[in-house]
PDB file of N, CA and C in Angstrom:
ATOM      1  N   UNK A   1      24.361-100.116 208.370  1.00  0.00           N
ATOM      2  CA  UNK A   1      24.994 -99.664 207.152  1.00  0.00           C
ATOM      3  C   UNK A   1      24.276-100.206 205.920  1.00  0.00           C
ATOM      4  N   UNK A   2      23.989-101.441 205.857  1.00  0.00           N
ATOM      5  CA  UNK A   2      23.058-102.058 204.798  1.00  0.00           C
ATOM      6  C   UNK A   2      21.686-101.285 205.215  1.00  0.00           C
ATOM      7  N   UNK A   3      20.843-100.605 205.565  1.00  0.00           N
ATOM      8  CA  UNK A   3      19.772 -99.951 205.430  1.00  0.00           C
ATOM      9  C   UNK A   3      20.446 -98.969 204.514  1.00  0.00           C
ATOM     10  N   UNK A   4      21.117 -98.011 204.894  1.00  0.00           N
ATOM     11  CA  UNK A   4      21.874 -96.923 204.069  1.00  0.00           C
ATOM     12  C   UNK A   4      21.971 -97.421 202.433  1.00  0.00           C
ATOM     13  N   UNK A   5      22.319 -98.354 201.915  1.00  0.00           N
ATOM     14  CA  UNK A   5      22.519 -98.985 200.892  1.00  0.00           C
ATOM     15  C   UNK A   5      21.451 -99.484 200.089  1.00  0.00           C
ATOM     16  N   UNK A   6      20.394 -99.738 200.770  1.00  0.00           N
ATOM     17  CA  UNK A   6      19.135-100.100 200.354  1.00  0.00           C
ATOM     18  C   UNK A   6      17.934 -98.877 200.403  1.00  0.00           C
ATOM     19  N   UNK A   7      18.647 -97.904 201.170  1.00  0.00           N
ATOM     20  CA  UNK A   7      17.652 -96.541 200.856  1.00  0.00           C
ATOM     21  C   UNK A   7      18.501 -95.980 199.774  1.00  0.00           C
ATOM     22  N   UNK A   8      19.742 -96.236 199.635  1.00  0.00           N
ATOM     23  CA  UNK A   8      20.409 -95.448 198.348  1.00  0.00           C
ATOM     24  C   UNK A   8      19.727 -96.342 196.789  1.00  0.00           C
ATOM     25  N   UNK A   9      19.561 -97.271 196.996  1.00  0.00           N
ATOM     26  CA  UNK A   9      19.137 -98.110 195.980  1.00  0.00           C
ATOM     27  C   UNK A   9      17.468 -97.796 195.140  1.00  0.00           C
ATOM     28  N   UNK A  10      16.718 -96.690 196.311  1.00  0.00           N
ATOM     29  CA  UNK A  10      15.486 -96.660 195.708  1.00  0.00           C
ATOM     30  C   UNK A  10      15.676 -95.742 194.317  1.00  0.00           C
ATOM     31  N   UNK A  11      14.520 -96.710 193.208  1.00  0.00           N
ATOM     32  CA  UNK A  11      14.677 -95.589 191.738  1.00  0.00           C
ATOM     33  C   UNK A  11      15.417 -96.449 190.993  1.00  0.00           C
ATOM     34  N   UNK A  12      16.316 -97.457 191.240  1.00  0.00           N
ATOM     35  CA  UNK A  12      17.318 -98.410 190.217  1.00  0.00           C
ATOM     36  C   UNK A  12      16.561 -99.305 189.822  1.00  0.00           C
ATOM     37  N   UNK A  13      15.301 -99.661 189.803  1.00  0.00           N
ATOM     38  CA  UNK A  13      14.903-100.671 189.797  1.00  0.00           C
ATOM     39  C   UNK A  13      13.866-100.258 188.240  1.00  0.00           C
ATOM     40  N   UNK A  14      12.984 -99.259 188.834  1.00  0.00           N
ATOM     41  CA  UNK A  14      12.626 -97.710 187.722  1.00  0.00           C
ATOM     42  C   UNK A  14      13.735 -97.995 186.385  1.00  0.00           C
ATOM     43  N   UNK A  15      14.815 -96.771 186.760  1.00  0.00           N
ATOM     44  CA  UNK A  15      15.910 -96.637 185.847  1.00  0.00           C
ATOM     45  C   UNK A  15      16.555 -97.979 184.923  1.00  0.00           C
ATOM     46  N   UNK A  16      16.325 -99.272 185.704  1.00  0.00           N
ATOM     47  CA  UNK A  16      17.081-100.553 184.729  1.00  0.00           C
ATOM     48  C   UNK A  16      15.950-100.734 183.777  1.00  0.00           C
ATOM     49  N   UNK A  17      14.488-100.328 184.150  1.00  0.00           N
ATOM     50  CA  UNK A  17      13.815-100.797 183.508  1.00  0.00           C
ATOM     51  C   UNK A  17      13.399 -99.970 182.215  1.00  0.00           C
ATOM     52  N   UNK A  18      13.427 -98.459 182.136  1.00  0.00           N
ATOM     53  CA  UNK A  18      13.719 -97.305 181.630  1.00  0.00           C
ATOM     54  C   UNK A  18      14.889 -97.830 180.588  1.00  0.00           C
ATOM     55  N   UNK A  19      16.143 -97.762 180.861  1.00  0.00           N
ATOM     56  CA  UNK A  19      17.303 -97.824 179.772  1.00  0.00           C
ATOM     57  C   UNK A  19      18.634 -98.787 180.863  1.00  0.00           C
ATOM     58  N   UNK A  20      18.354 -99.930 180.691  1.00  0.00           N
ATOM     59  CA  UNK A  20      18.749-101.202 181.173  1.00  0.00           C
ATOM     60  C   UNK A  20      20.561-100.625 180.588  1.00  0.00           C
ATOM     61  N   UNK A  21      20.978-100.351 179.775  1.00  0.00           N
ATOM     62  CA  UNK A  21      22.116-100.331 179.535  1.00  0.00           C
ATOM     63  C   UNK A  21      23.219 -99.544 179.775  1.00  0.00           C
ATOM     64  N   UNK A  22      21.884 -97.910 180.135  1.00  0.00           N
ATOM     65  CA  UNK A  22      22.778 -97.517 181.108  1.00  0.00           C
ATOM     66  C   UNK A  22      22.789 -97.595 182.455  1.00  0.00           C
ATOM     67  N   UNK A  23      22.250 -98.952 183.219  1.00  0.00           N
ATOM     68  CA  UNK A  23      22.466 -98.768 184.598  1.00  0.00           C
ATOM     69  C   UNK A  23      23.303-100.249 184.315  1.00  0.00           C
ATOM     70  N   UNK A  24      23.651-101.029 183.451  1.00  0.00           N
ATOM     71  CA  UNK A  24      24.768-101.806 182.961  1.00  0.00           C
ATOM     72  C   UNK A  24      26.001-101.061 183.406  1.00  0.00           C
ATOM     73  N   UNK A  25      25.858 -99.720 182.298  1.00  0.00           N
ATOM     74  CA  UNK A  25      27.480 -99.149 181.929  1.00  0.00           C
ATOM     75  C   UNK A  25      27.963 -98.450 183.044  1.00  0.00           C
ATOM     76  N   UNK A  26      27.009 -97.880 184.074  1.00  0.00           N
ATOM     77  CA  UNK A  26      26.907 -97.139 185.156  1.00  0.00           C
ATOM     78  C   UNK A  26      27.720 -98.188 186.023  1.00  0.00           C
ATOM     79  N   UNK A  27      27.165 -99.413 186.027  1.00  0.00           N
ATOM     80  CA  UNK A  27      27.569-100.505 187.208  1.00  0.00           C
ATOM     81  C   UNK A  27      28.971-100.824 187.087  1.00  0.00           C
ATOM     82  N   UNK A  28      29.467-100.724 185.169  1.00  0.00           N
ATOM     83  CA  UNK A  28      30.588-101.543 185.532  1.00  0.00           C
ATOM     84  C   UNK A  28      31.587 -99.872 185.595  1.00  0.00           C
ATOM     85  N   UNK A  29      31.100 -98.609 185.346  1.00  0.00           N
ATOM     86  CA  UNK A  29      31.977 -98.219 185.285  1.00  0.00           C
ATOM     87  C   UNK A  29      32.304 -98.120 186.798  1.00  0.00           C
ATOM     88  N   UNK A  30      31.115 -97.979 187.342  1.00  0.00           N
ATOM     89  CA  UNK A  30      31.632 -97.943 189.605  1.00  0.00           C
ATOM     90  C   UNK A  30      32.489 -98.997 189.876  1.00  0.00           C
ATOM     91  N   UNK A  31      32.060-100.062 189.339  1.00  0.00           N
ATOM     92  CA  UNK A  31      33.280-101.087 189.478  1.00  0.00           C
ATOM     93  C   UNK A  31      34.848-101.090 188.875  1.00  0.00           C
ATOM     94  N   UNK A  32      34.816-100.421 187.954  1.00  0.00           N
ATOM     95  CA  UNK A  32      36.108-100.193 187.153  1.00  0.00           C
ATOM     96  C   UNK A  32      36.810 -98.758 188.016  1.00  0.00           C
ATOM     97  N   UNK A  33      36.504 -97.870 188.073  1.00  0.00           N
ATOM     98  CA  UNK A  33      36.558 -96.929 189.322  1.00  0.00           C
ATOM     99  C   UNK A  33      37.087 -97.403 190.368  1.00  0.00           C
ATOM    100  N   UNK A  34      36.790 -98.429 191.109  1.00  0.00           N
ATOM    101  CA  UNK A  34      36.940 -98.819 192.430  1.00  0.00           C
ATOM    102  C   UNK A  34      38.258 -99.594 191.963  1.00  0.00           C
ATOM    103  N   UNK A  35      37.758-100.465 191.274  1.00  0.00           N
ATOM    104  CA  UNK A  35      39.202-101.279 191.293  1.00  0.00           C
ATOM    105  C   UNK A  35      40.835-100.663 190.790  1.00  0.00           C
ATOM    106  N   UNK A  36      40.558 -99.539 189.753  1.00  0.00           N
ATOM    107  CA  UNK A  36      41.342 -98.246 189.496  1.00  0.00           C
ATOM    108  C   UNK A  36      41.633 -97.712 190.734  1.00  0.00           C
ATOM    109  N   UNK A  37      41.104 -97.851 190.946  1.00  0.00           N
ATOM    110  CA  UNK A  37      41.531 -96.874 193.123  1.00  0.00           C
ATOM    111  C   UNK A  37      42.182 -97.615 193.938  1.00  0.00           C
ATOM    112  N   UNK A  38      42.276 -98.532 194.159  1.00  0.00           N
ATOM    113  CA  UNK A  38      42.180 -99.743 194.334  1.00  0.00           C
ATOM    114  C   UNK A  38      43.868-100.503 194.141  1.00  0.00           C
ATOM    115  N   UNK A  39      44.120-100.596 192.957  1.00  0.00           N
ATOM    116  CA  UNK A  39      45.688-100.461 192.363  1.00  0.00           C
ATOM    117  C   UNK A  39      46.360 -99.195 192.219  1.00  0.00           C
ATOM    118  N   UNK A  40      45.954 -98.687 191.548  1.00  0.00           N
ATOM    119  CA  UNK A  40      46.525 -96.957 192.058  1.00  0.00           C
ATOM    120  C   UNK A  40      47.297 -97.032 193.928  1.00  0.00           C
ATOM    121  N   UNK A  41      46.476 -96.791 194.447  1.00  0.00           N
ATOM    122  CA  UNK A  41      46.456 -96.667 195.656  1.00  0.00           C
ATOM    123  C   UNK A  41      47.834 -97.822 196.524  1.00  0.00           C
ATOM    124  N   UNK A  42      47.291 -98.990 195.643  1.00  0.00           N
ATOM    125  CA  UNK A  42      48.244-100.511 196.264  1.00  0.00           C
ATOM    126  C   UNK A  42      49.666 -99.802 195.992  1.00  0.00           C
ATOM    127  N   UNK A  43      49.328 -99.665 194.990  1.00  0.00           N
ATOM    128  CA  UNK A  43      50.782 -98.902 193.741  1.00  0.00           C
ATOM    129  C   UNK A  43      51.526 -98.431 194.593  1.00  0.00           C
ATOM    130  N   UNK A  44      50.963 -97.198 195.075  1.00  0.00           N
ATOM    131  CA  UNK A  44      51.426 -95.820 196.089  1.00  0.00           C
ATOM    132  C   UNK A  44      52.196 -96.398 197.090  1.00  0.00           C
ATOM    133  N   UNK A  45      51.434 -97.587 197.957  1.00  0.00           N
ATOM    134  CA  UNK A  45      51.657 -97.534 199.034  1.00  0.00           C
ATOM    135  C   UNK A  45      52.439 -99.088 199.133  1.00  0.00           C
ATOM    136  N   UNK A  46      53.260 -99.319 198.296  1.00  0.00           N
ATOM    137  CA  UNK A  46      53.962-100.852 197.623  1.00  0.00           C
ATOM    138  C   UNK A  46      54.867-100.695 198.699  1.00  0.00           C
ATOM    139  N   UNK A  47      55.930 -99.955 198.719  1.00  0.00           N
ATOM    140  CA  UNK A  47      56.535 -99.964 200.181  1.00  0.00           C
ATOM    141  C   UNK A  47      56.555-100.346 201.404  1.00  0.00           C
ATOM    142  N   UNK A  48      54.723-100.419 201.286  1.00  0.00           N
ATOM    143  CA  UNK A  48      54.754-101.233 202.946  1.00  0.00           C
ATOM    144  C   UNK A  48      54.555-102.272 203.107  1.00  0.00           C
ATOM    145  N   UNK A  49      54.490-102.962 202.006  1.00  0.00           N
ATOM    146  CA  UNK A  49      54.410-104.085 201.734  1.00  0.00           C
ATOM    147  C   UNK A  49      52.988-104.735 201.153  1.00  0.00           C
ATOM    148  N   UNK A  50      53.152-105.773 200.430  1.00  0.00           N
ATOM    149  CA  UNK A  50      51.862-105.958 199.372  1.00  0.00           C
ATOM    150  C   UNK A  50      50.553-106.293 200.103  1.00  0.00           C
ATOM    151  N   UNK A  51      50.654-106.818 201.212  1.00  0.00           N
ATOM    152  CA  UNK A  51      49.342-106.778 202.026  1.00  0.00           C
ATOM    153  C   UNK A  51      48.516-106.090 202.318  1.00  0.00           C
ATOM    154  N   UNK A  52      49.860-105.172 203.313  1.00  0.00           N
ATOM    155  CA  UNK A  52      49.312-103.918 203.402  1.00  0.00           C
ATOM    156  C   UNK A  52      49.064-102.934 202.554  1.00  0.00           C
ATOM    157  N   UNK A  53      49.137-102.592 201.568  1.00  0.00           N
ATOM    158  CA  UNK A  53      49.261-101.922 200.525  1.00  0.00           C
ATOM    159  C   UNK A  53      48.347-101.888 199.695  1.00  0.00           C
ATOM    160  N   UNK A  54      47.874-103.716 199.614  1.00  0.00           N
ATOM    161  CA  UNK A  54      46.675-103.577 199.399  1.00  0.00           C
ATOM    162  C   UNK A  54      44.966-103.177 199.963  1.00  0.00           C
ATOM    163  N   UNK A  55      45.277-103.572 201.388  1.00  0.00           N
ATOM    164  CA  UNK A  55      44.409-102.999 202.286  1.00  0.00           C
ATOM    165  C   UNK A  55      43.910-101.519 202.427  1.00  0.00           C
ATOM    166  N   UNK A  56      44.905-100.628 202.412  1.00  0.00           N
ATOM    167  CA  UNK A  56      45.180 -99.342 202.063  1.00  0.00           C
ATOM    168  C   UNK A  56      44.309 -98.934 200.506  1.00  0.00           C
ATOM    169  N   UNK A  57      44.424-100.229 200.192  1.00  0.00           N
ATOM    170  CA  UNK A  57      43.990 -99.852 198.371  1.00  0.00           C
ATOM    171  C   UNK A  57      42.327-100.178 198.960  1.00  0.00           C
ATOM    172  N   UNK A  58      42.045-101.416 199.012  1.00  0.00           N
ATOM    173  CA  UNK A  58      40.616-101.401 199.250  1.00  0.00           C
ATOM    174  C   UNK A  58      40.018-100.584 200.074  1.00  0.00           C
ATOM    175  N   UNK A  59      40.836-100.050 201.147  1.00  0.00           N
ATOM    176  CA  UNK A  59      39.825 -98.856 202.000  1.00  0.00           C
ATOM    177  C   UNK A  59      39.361 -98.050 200.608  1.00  0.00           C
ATOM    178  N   UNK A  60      40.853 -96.671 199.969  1.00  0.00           N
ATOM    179  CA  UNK A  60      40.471 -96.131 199.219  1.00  0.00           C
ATOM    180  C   UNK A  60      39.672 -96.282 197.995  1.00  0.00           C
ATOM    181  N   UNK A  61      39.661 -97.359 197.603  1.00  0.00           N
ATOM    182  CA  UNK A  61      38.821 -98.051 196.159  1.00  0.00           C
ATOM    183  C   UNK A  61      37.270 -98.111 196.901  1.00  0.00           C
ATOM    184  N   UNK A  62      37.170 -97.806 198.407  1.00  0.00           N
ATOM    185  CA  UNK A  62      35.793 -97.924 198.358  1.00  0.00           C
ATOM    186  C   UNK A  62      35.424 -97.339 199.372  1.00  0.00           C
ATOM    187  N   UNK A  63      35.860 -95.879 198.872  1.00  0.00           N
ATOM    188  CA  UNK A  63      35.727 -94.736 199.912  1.00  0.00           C
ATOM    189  C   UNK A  63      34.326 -94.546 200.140  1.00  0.00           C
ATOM    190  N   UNK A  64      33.816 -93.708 201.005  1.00  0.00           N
ATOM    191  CA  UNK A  64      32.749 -93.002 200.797  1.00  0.00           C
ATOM    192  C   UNK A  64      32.136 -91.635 200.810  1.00  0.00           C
ATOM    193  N   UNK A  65      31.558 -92.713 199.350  1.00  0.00           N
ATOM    194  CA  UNK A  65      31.110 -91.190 198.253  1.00  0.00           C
ATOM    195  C   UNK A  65      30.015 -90.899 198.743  1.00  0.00           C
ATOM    196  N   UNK A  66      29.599 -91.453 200.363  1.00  0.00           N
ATOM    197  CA  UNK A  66      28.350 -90.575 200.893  1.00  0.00           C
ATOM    198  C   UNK A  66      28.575 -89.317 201.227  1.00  0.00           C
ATOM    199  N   UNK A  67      29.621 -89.239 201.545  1.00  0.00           N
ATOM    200  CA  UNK A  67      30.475 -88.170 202.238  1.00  0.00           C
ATOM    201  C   UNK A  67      30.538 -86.922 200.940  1.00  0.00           C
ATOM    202  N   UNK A  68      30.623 -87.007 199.783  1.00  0.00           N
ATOM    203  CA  UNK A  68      30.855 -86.352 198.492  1.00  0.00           C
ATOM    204  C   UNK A  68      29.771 -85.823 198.383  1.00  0.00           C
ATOM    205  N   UNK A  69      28.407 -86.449 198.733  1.00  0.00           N
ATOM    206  CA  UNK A  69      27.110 -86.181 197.901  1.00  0.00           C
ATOM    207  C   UNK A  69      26.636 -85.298 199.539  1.00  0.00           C
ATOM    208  N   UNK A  70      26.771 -85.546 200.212  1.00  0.00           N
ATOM    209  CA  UNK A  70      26.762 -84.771 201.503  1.00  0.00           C
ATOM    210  C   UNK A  70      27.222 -83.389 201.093  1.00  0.00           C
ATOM    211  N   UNK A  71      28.342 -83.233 201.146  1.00  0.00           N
ATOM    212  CA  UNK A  71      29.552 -81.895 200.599  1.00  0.00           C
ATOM    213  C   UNK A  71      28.836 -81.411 199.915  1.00  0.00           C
ATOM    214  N   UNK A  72      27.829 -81.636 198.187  1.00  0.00           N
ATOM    215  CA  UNK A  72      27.020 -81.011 197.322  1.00  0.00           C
ATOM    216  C   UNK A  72      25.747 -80.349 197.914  1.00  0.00           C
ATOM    217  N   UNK A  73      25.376 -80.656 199.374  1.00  0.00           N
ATOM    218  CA  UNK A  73      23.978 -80.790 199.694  1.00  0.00           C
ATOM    219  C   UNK A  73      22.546 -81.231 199.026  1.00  0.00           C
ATOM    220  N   UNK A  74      23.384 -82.814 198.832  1.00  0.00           N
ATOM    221  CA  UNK A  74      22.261 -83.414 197.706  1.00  0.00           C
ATOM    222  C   UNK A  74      21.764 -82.557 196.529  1.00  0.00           C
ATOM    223  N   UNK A  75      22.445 -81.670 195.784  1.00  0.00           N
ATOM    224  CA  UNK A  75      21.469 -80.688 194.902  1.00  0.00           C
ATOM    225  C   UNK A  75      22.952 -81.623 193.825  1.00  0.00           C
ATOM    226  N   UNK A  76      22.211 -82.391 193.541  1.00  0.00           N
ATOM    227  CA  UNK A  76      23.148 -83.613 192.099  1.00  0.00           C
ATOM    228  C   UNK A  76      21.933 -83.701 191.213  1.00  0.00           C
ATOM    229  N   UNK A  77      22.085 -83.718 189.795  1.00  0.00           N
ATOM    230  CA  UNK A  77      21.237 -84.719 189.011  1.00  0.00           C
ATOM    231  C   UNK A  77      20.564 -86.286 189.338  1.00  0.00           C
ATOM    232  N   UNK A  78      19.759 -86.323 188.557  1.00  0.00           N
ATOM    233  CA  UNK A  78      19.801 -87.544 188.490  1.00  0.00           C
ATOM    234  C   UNK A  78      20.125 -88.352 188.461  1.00  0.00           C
ATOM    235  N   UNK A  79      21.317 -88.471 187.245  1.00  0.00           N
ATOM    236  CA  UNK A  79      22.118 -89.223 186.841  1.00  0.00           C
ATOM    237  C   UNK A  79      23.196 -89.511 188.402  1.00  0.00           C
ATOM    238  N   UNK A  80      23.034 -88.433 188.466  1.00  0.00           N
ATOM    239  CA  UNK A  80      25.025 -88.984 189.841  1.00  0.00           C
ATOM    240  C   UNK A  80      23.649 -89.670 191.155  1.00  0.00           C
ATOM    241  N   UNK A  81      22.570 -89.580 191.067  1.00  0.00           N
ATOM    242  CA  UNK A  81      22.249 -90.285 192.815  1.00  0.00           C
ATOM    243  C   UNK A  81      21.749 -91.841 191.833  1.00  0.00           C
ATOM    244  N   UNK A  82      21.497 -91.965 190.749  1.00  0.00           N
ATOM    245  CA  UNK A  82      21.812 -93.143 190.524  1.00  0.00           C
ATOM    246  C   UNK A  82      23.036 -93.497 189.953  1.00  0.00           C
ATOM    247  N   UNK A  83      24.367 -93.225 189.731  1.00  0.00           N
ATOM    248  CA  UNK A  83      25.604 -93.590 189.993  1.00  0.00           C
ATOM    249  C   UNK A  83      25.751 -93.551 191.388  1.00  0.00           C
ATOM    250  N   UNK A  84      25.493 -92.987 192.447  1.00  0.00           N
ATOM    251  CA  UNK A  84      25.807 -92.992 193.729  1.00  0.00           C
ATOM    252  C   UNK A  84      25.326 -93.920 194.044  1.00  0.00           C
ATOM    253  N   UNK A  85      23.972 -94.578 193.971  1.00  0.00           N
ATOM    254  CA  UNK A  85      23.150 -95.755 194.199  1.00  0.00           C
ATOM    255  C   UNK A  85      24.109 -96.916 193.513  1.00  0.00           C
ATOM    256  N   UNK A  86      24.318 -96.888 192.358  1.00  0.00           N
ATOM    257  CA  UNK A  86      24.923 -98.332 191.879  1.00  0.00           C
ATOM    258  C   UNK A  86      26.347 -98.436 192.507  1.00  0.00           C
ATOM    259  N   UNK A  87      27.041 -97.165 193.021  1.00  0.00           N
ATOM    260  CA  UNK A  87      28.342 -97.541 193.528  1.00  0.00           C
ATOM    261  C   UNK A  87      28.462 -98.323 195.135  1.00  0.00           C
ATOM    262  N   UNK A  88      27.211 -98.370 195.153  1.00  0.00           N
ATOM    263  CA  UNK A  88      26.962 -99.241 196.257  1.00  0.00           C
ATOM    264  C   UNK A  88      27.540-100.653 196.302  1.00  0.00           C
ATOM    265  N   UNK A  89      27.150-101.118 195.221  1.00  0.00           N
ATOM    266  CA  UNK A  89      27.586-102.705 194.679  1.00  0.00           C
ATOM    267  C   UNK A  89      29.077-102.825 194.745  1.00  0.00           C
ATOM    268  N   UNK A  90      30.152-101.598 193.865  1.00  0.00           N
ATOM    269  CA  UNK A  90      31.497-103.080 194.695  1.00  0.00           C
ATOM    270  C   UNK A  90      31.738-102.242 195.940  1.00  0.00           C
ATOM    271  N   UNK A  91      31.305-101.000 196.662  1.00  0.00           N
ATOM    272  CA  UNK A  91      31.271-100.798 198.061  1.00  0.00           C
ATOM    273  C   UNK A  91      31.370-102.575 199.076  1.00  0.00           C
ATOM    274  N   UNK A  92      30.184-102.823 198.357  1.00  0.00           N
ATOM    275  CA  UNK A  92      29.601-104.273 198.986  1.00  0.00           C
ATOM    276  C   UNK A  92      30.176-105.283 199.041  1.00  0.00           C
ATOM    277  N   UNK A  93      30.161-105.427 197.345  1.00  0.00           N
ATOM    278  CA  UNK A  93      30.788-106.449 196.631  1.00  0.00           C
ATOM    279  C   UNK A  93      32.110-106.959 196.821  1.00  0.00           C
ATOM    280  N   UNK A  94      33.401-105.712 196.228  1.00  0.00           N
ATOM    281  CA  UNK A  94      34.415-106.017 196.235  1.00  0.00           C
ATOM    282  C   UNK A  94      35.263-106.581 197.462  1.00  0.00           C
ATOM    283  N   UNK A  95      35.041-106.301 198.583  1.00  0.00           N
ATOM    284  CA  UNK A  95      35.735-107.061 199.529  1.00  0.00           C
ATOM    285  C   UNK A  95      35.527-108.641 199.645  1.00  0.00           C
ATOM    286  N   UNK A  96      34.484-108.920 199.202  1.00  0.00           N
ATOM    287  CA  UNK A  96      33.926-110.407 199.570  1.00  0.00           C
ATOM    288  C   UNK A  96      34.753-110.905 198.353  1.00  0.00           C
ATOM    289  N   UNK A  97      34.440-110.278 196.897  1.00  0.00           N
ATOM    290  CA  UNK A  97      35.278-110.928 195.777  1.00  0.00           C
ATOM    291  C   UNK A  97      36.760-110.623 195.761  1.00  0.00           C
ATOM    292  N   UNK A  98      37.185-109.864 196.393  1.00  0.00           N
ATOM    293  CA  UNK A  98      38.853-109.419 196.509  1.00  0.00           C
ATOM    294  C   UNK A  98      39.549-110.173 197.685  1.00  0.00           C
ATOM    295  N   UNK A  99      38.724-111.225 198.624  1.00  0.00           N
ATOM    296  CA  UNK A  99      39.051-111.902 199.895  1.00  0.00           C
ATOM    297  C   UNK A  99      40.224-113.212 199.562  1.00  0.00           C
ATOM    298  N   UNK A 100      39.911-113.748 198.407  1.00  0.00           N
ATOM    299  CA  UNK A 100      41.284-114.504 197.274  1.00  0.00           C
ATOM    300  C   UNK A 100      42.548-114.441 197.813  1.00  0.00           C
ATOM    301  N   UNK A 101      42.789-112.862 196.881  1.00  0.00           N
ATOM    302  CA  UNK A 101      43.846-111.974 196.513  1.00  0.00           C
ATOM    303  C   UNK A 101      44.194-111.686 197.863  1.00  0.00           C
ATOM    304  N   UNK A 102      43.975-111.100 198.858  1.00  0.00           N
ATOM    305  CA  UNK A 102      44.098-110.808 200.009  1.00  0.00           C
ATOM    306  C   UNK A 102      44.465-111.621 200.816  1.00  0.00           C
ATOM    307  N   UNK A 103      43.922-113.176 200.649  1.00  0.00           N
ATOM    308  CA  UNK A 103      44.557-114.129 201.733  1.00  0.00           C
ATOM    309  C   UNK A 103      46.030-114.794 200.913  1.00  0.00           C
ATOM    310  N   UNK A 104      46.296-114.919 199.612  1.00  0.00           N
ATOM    311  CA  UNK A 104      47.742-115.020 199.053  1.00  0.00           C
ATOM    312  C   UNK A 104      48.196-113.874 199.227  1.00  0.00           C
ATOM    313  N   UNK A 105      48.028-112.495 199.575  1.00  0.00           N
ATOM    314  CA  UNK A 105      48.571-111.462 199.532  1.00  0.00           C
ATOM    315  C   UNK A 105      49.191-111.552 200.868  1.00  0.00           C
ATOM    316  N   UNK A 106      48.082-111.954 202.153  1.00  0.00           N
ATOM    317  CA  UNK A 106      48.984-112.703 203.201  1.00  0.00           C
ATOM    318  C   UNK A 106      49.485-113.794 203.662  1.00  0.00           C
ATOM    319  N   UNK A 107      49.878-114.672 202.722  1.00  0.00           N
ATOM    320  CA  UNK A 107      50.151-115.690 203.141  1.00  0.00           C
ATOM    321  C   UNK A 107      51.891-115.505 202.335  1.00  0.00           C
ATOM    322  N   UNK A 108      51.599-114.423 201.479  1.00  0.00           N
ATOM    323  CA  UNK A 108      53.092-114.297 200.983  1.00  0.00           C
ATOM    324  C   UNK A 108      54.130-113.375 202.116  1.00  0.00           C
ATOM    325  N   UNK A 109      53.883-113.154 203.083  1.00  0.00           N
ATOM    326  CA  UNK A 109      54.596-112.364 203.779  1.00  0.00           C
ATOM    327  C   UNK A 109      55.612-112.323 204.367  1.00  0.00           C
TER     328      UNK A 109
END
């Protein structure tokens, strides 16, 4: 799965160096996205309780949008396969930094 992530990544390296600010605004908006999905989702599914609910949230907060760009038959701009590339990061990211929240989320149960 990390090969997948690191072939999605080719060209970001190009592009930060090109206009650094929008692969900034790009990054945090994938991250703001995810975590929007993320609570949304917890929100929805509060009923089953906050653990679970949140779990439910991090699947959906970090769906995959390989699956989306598949559906288009890769015929995207530019712009979305490097948003698709940077949404890699809280794909990655967010579980390791959301692991906190998740172990008080079960320890409150």
């Amino acid at each position: 799965m990390s090969s997948f992530a690191v072939a999605a990544m080719d060209g970001v390296v190009d592009h930060f160096r090109a206009d650094p600010l929008l692969v900034v605004a790009l990054t945090a908006l994938a991250f703001a996205l995810a975590l929007g999905m993320i609570a949304l989702t917890a929100l929805v599914f509060a009923r089953a309780g906050r653990g679970r609910a949140f779990a439910i949230g991090l699947i959906a907060g970090n769906r995959n949008i390989g699956l989306m760009l598949t559906a288009t038959g890769f015929a995207v701009p530019d712009m979305a396969w490097l948003y698709f590339a940077l949404a890699q990061f809280p794909i990655y990211l967010l579980p390791h930094l959301l692991k906190p929240l998740a172990r008080r989320l079960a320890a409150n149960r």
